[in-house]
PDB file of N, CA and C in Angstrom:
ATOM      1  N   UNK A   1      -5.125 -28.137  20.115  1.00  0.00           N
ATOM      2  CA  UNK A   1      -5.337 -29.330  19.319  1.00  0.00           C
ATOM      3  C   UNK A   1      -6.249 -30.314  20.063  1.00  0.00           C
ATOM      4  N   UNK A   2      -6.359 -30.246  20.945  1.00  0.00           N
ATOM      5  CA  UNK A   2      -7.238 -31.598  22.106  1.00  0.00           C
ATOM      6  C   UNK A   2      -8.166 -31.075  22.146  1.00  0.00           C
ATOM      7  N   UNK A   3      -8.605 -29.928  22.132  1.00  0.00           N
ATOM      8  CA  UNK A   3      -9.992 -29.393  21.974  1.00  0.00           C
ATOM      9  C   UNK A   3     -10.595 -29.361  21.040  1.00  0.00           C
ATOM     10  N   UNK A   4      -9.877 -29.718  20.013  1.00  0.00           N
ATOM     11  CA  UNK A   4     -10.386 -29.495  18.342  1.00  0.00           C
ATOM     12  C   UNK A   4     -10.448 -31.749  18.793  1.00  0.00           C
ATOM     13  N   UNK A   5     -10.068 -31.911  18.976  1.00  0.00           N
ATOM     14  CA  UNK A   5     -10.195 -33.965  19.499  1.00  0.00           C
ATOM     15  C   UNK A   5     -11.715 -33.817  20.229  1.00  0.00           C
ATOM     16  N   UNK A   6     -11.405 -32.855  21.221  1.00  0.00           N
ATOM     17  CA  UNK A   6     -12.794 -33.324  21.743  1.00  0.00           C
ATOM     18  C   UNK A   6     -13.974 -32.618  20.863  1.00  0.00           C
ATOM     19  N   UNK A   7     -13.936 -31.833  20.236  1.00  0.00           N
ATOM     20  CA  UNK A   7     -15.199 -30.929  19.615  1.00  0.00           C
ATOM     21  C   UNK A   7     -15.498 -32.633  18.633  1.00  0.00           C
ATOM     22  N   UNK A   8     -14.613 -32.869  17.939  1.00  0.00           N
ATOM     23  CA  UNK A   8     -14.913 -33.740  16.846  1.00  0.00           C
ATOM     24  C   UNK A   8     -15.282 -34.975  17.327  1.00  0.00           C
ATOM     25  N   UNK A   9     -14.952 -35.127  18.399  1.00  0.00           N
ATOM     26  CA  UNK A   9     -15.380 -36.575  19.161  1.00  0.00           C
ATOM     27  C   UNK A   9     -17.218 -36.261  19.895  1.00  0.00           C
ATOM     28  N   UNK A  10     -17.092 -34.932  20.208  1.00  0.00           N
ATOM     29  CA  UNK A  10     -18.182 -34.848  20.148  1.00  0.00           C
ATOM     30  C   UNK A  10     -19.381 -34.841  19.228  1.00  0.00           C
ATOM     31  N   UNK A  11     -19.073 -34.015  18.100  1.00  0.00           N
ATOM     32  CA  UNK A  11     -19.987 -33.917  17.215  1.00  0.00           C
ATOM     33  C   UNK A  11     -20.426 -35.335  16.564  1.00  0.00           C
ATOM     34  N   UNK A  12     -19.243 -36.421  16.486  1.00  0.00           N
ATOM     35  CA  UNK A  12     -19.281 -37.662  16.167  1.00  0.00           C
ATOM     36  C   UNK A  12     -20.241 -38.220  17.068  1.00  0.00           C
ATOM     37  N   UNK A  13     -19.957 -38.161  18.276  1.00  0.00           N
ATOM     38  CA  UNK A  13     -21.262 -38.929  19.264  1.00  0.00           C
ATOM     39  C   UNK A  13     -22.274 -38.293  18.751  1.00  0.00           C
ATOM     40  N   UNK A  14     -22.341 -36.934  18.210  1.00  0.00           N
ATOM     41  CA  UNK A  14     -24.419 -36.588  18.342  1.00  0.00           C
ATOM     42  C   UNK A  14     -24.592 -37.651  17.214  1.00  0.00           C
ATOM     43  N   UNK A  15     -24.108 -37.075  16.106  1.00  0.00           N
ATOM     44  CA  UNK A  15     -24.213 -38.182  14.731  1.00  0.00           C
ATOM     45  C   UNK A  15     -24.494 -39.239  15.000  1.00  0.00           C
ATOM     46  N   UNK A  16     -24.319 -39.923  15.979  1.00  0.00           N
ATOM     47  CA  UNK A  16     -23.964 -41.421  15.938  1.00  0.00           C
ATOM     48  C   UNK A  16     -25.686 -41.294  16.848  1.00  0.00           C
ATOM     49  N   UNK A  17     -25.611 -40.878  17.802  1.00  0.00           N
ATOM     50  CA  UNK A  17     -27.028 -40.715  18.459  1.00  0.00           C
ATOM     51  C   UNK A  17     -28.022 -40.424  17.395  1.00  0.00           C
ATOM     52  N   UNK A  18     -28.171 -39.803  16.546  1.00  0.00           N
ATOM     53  CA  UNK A  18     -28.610 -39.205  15.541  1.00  0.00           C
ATOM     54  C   UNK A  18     -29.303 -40.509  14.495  1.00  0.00           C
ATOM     55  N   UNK A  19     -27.416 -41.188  14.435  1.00  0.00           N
ATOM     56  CA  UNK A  19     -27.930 -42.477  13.280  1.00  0.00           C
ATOM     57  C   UNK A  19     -28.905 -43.172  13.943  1.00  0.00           C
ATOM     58  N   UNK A  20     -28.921 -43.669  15.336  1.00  0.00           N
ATOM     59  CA  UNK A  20     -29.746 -44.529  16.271  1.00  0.00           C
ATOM     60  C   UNK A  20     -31.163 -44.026  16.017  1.00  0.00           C
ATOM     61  N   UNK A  21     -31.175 -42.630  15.995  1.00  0.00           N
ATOM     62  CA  UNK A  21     -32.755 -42.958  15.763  1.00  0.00           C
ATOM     63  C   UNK A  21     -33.171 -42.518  14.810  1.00  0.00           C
ATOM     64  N   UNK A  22     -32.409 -42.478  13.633  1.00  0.00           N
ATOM     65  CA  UNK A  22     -32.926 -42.610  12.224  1.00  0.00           C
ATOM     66  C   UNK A  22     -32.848 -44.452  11.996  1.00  0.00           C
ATOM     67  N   UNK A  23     -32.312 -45.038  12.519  1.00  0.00           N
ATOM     68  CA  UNK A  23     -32.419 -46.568  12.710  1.00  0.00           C
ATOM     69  C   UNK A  23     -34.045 -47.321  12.799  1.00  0.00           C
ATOM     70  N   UNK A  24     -34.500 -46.303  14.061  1.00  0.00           N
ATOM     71  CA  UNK A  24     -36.031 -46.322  14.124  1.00  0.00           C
ATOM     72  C   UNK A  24     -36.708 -46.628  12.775  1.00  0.00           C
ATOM     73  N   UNK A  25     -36.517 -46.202  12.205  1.00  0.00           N
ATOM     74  CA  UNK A  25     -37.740 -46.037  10.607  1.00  0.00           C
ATOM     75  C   UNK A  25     -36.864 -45.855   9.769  1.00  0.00           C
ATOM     76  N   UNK A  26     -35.573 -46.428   9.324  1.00  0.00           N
ATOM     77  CA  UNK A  26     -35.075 -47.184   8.232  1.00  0.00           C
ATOM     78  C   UNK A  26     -34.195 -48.243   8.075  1.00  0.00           C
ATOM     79  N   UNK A  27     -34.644 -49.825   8.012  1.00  0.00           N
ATOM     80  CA  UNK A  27     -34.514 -50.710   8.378  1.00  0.00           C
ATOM     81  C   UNK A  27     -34.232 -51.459   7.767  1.00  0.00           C
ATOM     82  N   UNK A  28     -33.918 -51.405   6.519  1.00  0.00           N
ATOM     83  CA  UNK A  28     -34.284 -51.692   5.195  1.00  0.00           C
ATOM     84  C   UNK A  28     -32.727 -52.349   4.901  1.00  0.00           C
ATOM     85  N   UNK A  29     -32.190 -53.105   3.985  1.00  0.00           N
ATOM     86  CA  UNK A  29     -30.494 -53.239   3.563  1.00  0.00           C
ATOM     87  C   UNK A  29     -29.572 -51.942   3.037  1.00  0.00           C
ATOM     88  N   UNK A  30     -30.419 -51.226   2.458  1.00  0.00           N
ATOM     89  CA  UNK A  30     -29.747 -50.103   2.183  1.00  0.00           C
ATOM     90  C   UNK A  30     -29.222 -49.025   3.375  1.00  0.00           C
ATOM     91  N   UNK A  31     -29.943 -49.120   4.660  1.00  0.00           N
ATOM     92  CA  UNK A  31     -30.008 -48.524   5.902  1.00  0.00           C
ATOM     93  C   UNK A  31     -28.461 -49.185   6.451  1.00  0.00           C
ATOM     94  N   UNK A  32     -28.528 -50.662   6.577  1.00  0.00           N
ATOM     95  CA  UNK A  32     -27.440 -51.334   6.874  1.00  0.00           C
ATOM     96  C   UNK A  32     -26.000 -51.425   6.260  1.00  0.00           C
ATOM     97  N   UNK A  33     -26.727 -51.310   4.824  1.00  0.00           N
ATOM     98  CA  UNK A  33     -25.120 -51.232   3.939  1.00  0.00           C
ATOM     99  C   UNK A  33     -24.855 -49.723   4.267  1.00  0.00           C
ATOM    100  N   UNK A  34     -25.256 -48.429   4.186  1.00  0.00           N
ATOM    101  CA  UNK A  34     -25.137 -47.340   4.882  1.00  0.00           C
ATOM    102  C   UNK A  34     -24.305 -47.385   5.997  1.00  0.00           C
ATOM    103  N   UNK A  35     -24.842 -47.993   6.793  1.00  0.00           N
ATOM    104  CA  UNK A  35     -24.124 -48.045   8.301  1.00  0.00           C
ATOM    105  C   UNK A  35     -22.882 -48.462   8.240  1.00  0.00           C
ATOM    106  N   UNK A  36     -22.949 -49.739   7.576  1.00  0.00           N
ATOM    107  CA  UNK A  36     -21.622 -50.700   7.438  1.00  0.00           C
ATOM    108  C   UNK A  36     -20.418 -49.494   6.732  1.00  0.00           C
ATOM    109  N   UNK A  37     -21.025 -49.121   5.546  1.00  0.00           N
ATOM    110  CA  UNK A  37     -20.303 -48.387   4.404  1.00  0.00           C
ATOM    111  C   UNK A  37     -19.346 -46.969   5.029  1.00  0.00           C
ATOM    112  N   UNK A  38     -20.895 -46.359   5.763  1.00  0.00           N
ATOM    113  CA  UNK A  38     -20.232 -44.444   6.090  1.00  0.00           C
ATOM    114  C   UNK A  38     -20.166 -44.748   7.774  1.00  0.00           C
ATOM    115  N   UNK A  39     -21.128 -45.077   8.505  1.00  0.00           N
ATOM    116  CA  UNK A  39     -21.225 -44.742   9.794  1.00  0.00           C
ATOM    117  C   UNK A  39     -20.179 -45.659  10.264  1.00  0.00           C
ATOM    118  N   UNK A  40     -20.189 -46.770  10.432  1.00  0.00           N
ATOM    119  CA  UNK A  40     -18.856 -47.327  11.121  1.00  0.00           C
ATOM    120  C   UNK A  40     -17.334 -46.869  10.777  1.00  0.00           C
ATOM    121  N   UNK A  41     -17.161 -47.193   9.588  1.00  0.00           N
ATOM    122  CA  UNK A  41     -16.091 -46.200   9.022  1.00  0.00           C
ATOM    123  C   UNK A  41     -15.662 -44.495   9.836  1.00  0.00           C
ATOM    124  N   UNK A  42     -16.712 -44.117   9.370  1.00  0.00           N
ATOM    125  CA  UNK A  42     -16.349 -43.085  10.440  1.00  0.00           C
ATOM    126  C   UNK A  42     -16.412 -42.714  11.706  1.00  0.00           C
ATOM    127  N   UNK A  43     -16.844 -43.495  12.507  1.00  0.00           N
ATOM    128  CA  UNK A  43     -16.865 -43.700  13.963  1.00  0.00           C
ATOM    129  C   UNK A  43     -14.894 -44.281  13.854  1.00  0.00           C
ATOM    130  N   UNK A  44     -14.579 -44.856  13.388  1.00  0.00           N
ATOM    131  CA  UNK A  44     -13.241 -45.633  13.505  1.00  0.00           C
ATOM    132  C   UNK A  44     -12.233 -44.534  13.179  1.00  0.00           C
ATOM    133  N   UNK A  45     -13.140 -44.121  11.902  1.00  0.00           N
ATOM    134  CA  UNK A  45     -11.929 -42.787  11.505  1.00  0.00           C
ATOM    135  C   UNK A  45     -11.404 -41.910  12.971  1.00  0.00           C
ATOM    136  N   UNK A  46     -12.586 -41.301  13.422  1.00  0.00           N
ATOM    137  CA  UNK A  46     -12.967 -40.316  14.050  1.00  0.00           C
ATOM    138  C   UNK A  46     -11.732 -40.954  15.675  1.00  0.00           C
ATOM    139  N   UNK A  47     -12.024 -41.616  15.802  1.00  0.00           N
ATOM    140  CA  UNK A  47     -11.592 -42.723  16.806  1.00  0.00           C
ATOM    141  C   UNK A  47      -9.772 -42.328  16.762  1.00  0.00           C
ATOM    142  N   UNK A  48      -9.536 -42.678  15.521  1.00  0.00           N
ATOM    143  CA  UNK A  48      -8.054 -42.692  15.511  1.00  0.00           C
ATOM    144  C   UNK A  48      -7.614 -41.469  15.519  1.00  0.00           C
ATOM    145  N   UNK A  49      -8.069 -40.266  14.672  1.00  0.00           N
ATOM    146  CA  UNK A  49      -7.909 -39.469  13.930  1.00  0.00           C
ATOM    147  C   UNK A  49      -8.081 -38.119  15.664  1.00  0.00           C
ATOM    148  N   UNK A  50      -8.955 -38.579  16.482  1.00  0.00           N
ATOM    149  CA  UNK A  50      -9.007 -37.913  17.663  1.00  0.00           C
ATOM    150  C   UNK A  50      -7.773 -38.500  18.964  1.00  0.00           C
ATOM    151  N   UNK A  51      -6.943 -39.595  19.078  1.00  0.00           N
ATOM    152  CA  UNK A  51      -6.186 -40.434  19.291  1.00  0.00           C
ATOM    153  C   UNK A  51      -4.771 -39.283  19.002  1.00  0.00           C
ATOM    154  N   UNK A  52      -4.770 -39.342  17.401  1.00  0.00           N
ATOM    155  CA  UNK A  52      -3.910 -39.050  16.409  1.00  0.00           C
ATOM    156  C   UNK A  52      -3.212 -37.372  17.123  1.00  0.00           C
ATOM    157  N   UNK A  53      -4.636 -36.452  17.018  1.00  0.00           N
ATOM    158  CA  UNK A  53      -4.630 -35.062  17.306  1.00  0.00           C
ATOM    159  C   UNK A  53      -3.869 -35.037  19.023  1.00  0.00           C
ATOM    160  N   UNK A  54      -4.288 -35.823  19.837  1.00  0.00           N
ATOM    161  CA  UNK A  54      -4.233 -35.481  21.349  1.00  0.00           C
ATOM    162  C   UNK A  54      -2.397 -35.597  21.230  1.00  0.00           C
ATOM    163  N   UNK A  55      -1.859 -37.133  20.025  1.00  0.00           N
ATOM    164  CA  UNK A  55      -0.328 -37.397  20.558  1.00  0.00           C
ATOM    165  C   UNK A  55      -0.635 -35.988  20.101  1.00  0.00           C
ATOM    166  N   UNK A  56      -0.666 -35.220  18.674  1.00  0.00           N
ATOM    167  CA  UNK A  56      -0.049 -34.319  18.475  1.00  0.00           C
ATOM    168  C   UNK A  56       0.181 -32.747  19.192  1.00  0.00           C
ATOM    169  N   UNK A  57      -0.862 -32.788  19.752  1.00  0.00           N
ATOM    170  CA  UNK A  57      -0.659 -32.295  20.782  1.00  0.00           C
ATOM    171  C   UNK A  57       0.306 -31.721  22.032  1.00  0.00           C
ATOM    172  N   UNK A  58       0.554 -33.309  22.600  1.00  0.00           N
ATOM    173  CA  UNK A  58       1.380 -33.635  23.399  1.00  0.00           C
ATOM    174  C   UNK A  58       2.656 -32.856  22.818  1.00  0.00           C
ATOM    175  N   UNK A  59       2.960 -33.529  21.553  1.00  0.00           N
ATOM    176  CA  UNK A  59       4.112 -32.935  21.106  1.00  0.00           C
ATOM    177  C   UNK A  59       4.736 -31.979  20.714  1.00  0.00           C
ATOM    178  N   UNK A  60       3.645 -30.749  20.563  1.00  0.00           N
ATOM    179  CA  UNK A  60       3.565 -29.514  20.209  1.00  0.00           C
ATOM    180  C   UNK A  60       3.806 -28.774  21.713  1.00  0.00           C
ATOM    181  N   UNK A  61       3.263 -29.256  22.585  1.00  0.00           N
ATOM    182  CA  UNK A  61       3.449 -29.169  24.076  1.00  0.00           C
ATOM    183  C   UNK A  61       5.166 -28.855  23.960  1.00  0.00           C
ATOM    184  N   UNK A  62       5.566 -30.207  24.104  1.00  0.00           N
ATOM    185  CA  UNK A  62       7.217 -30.911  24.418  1.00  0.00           C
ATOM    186  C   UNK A  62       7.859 -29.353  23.496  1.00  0.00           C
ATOM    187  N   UNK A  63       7.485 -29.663  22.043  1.00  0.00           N
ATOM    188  CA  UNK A  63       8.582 -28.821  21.523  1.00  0.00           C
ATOM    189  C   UNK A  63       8.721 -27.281  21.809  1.00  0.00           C
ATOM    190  N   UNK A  64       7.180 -26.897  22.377  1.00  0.00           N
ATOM    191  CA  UNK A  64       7.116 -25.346  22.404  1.00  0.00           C
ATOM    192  C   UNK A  64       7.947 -25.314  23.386  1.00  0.00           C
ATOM    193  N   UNK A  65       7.834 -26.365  24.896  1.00  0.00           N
ATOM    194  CA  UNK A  65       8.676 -26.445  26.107  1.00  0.00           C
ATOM    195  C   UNK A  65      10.133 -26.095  25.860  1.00  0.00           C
ATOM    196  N   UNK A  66      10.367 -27.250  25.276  1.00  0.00           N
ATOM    197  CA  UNK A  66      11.785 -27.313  24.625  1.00  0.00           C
ATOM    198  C   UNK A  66      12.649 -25.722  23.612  1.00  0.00           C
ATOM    199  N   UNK A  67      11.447 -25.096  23.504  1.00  0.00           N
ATOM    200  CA  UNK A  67      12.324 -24.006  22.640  1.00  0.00           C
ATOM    201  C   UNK A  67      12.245 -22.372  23.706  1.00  0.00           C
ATOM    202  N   UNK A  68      11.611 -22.915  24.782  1.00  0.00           N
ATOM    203  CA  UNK A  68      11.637 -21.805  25.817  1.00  0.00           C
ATOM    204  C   UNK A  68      12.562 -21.746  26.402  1.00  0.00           C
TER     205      UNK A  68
END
């Protein structure tokens, strides 16, 4: 499960590198309401949702422990 956190935390950083330089040459309000709308949003998603996976993780850990 933490590896599937980091793959997605990764792929999120290229994206996000990605948006930066599509930033370059579209500048426009629609570029911004974009950003505001999908890209931050999902930087936050991604954020929690990789957070989310690692407890679960942890806990999948504990219980497999626990049933050995």
């Amino acid at each position: 499960m933490s590896g599937n956190a980091a793959r997605v935390t990764a792929l999120t950083r290229d994206l996000s590198n990605k948006w930066e330089n599509t930033k370059n040459y579209w500048r426009d309000a629609k570029a911004q309401e974009f950003e505001r709308q999908y890209i931050e949003e999902l930087l936050n998603s991604v954020d929690k949702a990789a957070t989310v996976m690692e407890q679960l993780d942890k806990l999948i850990g504990k219980i497999r422990h626990d049933c050995e």
